[in-house]
Protein backbone atom coordinates (compact mmCIF):
# COMPACT_ATOMS: atom_id res chain seq x y z
CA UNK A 1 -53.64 46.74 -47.28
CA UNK A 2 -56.76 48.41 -48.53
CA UNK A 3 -58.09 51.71 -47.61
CA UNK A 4 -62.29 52.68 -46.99
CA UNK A 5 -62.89 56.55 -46.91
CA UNK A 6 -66.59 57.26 -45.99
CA UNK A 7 -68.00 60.73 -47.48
CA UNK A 8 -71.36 60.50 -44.45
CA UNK A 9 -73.56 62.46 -46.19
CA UNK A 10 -76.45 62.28 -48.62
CA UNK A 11 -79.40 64.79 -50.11
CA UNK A 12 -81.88 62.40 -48.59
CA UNK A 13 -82.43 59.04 -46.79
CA UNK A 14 -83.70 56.35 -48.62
CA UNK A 15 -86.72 54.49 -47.33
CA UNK A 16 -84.53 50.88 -46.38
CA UNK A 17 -81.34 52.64 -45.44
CA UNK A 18 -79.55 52.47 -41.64
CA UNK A 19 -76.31 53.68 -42.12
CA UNK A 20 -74.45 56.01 -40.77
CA UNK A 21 -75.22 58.81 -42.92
CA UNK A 22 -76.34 62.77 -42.56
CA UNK A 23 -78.44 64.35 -44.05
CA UNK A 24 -77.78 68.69 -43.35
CA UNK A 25 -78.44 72.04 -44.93
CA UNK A 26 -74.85 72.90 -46.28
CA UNK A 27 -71.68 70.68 -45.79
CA UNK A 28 -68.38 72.62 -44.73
CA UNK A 29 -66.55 70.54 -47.35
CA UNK A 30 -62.93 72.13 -47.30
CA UNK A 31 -62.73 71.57 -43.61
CA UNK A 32 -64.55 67.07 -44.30
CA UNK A 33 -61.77 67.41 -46.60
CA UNK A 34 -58.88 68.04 -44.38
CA UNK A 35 -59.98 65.90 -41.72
CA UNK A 36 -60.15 62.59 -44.03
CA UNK A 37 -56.65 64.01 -45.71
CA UNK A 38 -55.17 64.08 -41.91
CA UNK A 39 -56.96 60.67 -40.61
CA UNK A 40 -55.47 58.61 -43.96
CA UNK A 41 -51.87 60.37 -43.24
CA UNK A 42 -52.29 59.37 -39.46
CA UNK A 43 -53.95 56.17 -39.45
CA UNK A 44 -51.38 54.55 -42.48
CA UNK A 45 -48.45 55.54 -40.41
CA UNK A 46 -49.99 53.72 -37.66
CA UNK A 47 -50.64 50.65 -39.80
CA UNK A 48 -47.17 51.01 -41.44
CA UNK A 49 -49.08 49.37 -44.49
CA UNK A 50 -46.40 49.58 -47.35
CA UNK A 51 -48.66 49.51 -50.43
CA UNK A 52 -52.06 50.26 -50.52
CA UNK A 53 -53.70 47.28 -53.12
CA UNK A 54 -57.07 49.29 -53.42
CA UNK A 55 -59.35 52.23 -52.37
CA UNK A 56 -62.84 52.19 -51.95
CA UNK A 57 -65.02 55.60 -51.26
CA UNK A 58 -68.04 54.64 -49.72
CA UNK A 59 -70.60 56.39 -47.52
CA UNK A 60 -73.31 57.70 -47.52
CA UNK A 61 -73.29 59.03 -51.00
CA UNK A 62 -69.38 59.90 -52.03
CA UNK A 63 -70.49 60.74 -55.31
CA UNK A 64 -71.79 63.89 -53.80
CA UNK A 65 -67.93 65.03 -52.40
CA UNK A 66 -66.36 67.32 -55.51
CA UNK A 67 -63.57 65.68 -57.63
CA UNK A 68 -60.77 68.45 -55.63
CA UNK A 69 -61.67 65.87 -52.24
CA UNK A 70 -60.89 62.50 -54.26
CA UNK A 71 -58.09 63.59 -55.34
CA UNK A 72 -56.83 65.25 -52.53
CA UNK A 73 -57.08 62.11 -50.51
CA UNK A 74 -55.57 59.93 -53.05
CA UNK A 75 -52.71 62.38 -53.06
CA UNK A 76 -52.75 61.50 -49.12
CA UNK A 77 -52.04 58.01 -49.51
CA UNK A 78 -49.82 58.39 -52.21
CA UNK A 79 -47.35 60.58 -50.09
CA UNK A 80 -47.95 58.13 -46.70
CA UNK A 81 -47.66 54.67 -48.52
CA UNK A 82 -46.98 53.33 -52.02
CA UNK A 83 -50.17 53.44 -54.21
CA UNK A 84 -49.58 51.33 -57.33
CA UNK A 85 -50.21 52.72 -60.69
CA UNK A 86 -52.80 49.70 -61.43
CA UNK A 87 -54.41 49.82 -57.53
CA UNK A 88 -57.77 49.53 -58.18
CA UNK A 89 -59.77 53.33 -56.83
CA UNK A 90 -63.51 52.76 -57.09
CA UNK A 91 -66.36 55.31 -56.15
CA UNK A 92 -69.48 54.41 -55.02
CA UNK A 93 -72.45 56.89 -56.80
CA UNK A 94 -76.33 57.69 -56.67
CA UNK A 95 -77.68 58.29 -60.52
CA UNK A 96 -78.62 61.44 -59.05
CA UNK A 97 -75.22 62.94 -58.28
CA UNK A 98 -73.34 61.35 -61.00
CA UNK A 99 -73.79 63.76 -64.02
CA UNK A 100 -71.16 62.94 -67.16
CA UNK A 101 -69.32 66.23 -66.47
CA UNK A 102 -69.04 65.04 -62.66
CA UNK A 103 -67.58 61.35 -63.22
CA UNK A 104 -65.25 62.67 -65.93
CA UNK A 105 -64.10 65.29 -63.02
CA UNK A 106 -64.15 62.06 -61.09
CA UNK A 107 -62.42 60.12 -63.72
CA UNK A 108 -59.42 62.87 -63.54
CA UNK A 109 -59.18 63.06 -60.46
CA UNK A 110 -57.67 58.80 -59.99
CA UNK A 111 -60.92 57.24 -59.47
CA UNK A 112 -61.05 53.72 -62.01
CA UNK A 113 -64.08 51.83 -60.91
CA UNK A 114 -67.53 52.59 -60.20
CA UNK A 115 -70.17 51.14 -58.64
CA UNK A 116 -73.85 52.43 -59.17
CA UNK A 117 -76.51 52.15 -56.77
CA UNK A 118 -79.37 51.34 -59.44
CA UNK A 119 -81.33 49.31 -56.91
CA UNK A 120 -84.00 49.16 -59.30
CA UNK A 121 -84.98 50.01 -63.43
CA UNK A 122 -88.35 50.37 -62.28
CA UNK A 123 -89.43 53.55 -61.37
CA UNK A 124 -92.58 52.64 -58.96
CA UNK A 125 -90.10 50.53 -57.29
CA UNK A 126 -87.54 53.32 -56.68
CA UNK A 127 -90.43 55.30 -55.58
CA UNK A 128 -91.18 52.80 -52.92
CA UNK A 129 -87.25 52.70 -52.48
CA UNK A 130 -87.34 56.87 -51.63
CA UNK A 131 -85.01 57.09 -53.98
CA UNK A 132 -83.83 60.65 -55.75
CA UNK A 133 -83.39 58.88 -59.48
CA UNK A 134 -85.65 57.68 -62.16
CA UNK A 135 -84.85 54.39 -64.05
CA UNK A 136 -84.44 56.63 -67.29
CA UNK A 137 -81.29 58.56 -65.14
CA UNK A 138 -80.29 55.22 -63.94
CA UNK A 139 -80.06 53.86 -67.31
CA UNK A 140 -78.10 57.28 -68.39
CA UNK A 141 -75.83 57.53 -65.61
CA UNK A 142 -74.82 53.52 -66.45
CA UNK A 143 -74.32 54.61 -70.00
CA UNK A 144 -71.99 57.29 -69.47
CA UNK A 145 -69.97 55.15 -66.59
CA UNK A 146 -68.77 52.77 -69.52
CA UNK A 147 -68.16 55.14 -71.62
CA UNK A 148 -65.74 56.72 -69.08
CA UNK A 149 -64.71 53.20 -67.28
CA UNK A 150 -65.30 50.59 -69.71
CA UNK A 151 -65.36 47.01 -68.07
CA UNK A 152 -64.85 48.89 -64.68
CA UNK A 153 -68.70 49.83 -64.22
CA UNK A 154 -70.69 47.91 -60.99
CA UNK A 155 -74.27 48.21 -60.49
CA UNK A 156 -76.01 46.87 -57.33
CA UNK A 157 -79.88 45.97 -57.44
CA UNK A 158 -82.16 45.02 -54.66
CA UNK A 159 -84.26 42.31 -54.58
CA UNK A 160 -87.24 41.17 -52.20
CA UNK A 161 -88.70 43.93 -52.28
CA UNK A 162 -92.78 44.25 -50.22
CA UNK A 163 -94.94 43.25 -53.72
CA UNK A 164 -92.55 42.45 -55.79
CA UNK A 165 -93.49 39.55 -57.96
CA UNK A 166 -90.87 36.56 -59.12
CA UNK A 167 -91.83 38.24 -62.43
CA UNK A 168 -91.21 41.38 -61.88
CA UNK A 169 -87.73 40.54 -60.58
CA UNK A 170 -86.66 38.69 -63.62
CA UNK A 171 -87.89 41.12 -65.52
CA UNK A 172 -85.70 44.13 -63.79
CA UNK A 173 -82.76 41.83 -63.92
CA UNK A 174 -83.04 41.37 -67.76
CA UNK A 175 -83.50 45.18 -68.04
CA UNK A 176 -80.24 45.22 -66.30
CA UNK A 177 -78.59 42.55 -68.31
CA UNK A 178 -79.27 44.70 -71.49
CA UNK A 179 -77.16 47.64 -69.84
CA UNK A 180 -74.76 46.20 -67.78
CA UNK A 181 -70.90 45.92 -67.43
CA UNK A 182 -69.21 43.48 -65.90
CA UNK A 183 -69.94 43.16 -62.51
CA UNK A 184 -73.37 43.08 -60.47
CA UNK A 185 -73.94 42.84 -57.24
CA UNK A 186 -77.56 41.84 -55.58
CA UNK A 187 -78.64 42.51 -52.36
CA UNK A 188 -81.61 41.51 -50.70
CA UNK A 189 -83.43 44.16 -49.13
CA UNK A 190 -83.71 43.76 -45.38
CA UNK A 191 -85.55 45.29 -43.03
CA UNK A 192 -84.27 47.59 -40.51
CA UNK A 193 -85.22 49.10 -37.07
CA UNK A 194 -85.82 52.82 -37.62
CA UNK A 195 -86.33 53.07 -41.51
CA UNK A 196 -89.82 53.93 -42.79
CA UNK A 197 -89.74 51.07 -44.90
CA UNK A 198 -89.60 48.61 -42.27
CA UNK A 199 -92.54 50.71 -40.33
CA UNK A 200 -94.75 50.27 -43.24
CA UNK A 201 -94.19 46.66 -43.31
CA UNK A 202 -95.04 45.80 -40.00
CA UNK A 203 -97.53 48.26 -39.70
CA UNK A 204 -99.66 46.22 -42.07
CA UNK A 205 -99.34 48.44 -44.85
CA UNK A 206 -96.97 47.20 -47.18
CA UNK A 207 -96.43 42.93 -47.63
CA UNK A 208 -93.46 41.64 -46.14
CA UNK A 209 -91.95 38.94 -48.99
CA UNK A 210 -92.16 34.94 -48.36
CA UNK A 211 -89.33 33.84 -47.39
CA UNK A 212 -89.50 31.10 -49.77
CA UNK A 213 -89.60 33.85 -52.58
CA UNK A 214 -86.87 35.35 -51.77
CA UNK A 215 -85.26 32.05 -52.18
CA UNK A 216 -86.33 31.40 -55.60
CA UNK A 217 -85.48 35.16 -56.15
CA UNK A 218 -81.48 34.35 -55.79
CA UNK A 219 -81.89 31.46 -57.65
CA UNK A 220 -83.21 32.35 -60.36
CA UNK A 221 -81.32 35.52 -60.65
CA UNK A 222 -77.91 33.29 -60.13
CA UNK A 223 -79.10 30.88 -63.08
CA UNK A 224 -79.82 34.66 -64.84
CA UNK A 225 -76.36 35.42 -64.62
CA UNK A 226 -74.32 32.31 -64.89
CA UNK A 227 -76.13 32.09 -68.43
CA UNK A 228 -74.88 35.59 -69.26
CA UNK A 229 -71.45 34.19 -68.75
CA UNK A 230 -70.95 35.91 -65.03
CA UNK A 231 -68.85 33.95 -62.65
CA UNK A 232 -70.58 33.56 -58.88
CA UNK A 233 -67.71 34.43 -56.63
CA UNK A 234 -69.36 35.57 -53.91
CA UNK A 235 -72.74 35.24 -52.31
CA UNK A 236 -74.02 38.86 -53.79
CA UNK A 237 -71.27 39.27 -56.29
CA UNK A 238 -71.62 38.38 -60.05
CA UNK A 239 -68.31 39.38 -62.35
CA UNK A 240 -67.31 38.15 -65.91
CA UNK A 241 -64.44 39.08 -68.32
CA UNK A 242 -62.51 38.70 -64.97
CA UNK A 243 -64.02 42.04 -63.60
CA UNK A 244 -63.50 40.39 -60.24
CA UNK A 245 -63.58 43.35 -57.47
CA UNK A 246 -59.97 43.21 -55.97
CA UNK A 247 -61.10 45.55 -53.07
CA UNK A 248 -64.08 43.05 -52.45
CA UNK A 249 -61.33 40.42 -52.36
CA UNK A 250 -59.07 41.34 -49.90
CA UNK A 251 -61.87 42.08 -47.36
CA UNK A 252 -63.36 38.45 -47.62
CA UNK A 253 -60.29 37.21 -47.79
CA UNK A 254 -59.28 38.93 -44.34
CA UNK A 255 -56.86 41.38 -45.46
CA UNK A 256 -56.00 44.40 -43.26
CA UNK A 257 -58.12 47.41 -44.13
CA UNK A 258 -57.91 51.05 -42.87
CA UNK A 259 -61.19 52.98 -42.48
CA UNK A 260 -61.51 56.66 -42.73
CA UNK A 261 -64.11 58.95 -42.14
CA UNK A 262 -67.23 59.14 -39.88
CA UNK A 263 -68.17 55.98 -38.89
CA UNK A 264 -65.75 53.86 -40.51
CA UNK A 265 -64.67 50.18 -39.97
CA UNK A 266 -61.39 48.96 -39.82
CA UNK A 267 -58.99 45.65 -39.15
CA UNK A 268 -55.30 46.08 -38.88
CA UNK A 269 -52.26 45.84 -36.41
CA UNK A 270 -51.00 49.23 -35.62
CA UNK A 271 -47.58 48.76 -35.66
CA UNK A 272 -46.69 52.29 -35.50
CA UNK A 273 -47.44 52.07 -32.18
CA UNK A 274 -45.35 48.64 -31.12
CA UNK A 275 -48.99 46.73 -31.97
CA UNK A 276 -48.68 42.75 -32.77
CA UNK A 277 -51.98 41.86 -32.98
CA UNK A 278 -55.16 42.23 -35.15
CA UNK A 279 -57.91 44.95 -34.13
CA UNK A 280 -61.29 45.68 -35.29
CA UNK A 281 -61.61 49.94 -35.17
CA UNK A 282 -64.45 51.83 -35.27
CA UNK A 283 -64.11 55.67 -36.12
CA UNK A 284 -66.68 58.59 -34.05
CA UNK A 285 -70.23 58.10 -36.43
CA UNK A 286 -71.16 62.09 -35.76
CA UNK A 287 -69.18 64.00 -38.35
CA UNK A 288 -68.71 67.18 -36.51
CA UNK A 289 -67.18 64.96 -33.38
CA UNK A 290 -65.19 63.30 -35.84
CA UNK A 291 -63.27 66.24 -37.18
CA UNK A 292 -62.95 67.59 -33.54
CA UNK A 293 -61.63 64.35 -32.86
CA UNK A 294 -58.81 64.20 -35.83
CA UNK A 295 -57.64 68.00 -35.42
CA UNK A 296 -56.99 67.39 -31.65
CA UNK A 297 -55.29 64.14 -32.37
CA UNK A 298 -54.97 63.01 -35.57
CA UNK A 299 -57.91 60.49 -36.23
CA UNK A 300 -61.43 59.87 -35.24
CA UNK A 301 -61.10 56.26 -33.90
CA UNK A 302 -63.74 55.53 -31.31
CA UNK A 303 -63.42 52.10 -30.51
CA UNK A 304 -60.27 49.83 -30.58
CA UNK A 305 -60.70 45.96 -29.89
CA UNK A 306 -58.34 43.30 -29.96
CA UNK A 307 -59.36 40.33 -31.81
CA UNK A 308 -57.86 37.04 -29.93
CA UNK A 309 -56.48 34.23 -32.66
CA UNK A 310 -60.15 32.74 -32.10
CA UNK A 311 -62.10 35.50 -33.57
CA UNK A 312 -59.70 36.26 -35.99
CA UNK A 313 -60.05 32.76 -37.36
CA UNK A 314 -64.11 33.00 -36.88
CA UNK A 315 -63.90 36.18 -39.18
CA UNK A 316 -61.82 34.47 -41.54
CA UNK A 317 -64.53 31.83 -42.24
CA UNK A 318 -67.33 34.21 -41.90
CA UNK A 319 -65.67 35.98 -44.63
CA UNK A 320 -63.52 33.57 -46.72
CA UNK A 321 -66.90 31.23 -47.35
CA UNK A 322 -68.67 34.10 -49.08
CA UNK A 323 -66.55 33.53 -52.17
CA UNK A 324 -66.43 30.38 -54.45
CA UNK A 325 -62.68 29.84 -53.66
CA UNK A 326 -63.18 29.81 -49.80
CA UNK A 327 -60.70 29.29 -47.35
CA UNK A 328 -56.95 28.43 -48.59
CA UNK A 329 -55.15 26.30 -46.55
CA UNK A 330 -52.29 29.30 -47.19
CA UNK A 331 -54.43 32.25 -46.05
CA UNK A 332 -55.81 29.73 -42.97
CA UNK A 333 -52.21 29.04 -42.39
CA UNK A 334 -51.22 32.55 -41.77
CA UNK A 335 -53.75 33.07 -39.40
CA UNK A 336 -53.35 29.56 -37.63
CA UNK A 337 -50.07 28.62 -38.02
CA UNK A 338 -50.36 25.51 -35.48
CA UNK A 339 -53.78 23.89 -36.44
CA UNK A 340 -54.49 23.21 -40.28
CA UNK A 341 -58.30 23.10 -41.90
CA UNK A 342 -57.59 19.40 -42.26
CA UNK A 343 -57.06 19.11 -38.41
CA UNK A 344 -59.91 21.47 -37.45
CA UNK A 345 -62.81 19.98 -40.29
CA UNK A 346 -61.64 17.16 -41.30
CA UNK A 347 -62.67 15.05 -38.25
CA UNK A 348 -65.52 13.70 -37.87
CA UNK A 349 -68.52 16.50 -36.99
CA UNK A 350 -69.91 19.38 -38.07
CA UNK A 351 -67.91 19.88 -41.49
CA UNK A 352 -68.14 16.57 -42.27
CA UNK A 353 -72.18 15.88 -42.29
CA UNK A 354 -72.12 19.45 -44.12
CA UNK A 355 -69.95 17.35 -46.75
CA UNK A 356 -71.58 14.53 -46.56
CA UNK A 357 -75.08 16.50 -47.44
CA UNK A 358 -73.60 17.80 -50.24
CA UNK A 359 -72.88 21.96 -49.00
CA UNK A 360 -69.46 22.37 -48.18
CA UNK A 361 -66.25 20.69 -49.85
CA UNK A 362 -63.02 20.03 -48.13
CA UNK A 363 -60.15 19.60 -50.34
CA UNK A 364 -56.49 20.39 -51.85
CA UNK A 365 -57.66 23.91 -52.55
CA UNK A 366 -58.94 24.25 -49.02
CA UNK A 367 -62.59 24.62 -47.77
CA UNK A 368 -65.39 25.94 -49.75
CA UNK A 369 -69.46 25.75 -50.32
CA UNK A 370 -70.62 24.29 -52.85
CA UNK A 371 -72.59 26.37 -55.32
CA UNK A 372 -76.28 25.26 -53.62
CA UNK A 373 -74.25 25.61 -50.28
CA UNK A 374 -73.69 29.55 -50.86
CA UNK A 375 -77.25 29.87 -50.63
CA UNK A 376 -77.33 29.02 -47.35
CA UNK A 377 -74.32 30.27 -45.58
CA UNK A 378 -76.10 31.74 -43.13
CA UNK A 379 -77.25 28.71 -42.04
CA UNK A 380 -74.13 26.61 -42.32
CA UNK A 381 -71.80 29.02 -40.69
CA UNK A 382 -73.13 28.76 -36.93
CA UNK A 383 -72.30 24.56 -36.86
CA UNK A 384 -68.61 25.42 -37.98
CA UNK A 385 -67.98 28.38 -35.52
CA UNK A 386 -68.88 25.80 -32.75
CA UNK A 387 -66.92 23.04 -34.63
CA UNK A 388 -63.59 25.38 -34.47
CA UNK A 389 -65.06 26.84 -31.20
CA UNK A 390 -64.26 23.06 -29.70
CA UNK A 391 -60.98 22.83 -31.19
């Protein structure tokens, strides 16, 4: 299993952003601290998970929790479950927060990967974005990440932004070639209820991208990286030198995953508790409710559903046809044990015509889109969920 602890707060919020995040005066670390310490201990007995694979700090902004927090939560899940020596702890951090002193602290105290929320080397664009850094402390902070994690340094970038020219794209992507590790991840910006971004887009203020732009965005940034010798192997993930995320991994491929912290998702069975099946949690988004929450009984969790075999398989595909490999007929097997891929999309339907037109592939490794067919998984997915839906 893999674990997700979510540090909710941040200095600001950023124009695009919807998460569940806080922004407030002073945070009573010590006390975020013993809360996430508490809901890891609680929730990994519940799982019974033997070995935790990977960690992942998200958030909000992690990289603003101190070094002492990290590690005292690693220490957490080394004393509830086995943590491997090679399990793979990555930190999510803001150029702004992520000083060279600070990610060495970071460094020491078991975090291995990092992944930097660049969004742009443009600093009119990171304007636009509200965001705290410059592109000269973007560059920096990148710098001093592989000097300190060599060949374990991520950077995300947004794309699609309102004005942003084809141009202007390639151009920031090339920027980011010249710096880059090993792994990349692009995201296209969406717009979302309630951020100011959206508000000056539909106001009429700020142009809302072609959606045939955005299009030629992703493709050209895919040809881009392929070029620079980075493998596509999932819709928003780039990686080369076989700086594959494992934590990205075992989420599409429908691993169980603990989430701690304010807002959190998670999908496991809680067998502490005599569970057998699946279920997708949800821990209390308000942090101070949250830690009332996990001193009076342990964890946070705020909603508990149990996924029937149907919408455990419809996740699995959801998920699993993100990545280039797909679905396995091994990992489909272990969810659906009496009905193989072969009987579900191999008939004629659905899966087939998706074949037949060239986006999707059916085969001994299992079922897959094809390289123009990632591009459109949005599109492709609904027509499959009713094809299994029938079944």
């Amino acid at each position: 299993g893999t674990l997700c602890p979510q540090w909710p707060y941040c200095r600001k919020r950023c124009s695009y952003c919807n998460f569940n995040k806080y922004v407030v005066p002073a945070v009573d670390e010590a006390a975020v601290r013993a809360c996430l310490v508490q809901e890891a201990r609680t929730l990994l007995r519940l799982s019974q998970v033997q070995s935790v694979t990977s960690i992942f700090f998200g958030g909000g902004t992690p990289s603003l929790a101190s070094p002492h927090t990290i590690a005292a939560v690693l220490e957490a899940v080394a004393g509830a479950a086995h943590l491997p020596a090679g399990a793979e702890v990555t930190l999510e951090a803001n150029p702004s927060s992520a000083s060279p002193a600070r990610l060495a602290g970071f460094r020491a105290a078991g975090i291995n990967r990092l992944s930097i929320g660049v969004q742009s080397l443009d600093d009119a664009e990171l304007r636009l974005l509200g965001r705290e850094h410059t592109a000269a402390e973007a560059r920096g902070t990148v710098e001093a990440a592989r000097g300190l994690f060599p060949g374990q340094t991520s950077i995300d970038l947004l794309f699609g932004l309102p004005g942003q020219s084809q141009d202007a794209w390639a151009r920031g992507l090339a920027a980011a070639l010249g710096l880059c590790d090993d792994h990349i991840s692009l995201y296209q910006l969406t717009l979302e209820r309630g951020t100011t971004l959206a508000a000056q887009v539909w106001g009429g203020n700020l142009p809302a991208p072609p959606q045939d732009l955005l299009a030629d965005m992703y493709q050209t940034a895919r040809t881009m990286l392929v070029a620079a010798g980075f493998r596509h192997y999932e819709v928003s993930n780039f990686a080369r030198k076989g700086a594959l995320s494992t934590h990205n991994l075992s989420y599409w491929r429908a691993e169980q995953y603990i989430g701690v912290g304010p807002g959190a998702h998670g999908r496991f069975v809680p067998r502490g508790e005599g569970g057998h099946s699946r279920e997708a949690r949800v821990q209390t988004l308000e942090p101070d409710a949250w830690m009332r929450e996990v001193r009076s009984q342990g964890h946070g969790t705020r909603r508990r559903v149990v996924l029937s075999p149907l919408e455990q398989l419809e996740e699995l595909l959801a998920l699993g046809l993100r990545t280039d490999e797909g679905v396995t007929h091994e990992r489909w097997g272990h969810f659906s044990p009496q009905l193989s891929l072969e009987a579900v999309f191999g008939e004629p339907g659905e899966a087939q015509d998706l074949q037949q037109q060239g986006w999707l592939l059916l085969d001994g490794g299992g079922l897959r889109c094809s390289a123009r067919g990632l591009a459109l998984l949005d599109s492709l997915l609904p027509d499959l969920l009713c094809q299994l839906q029938r079944r």
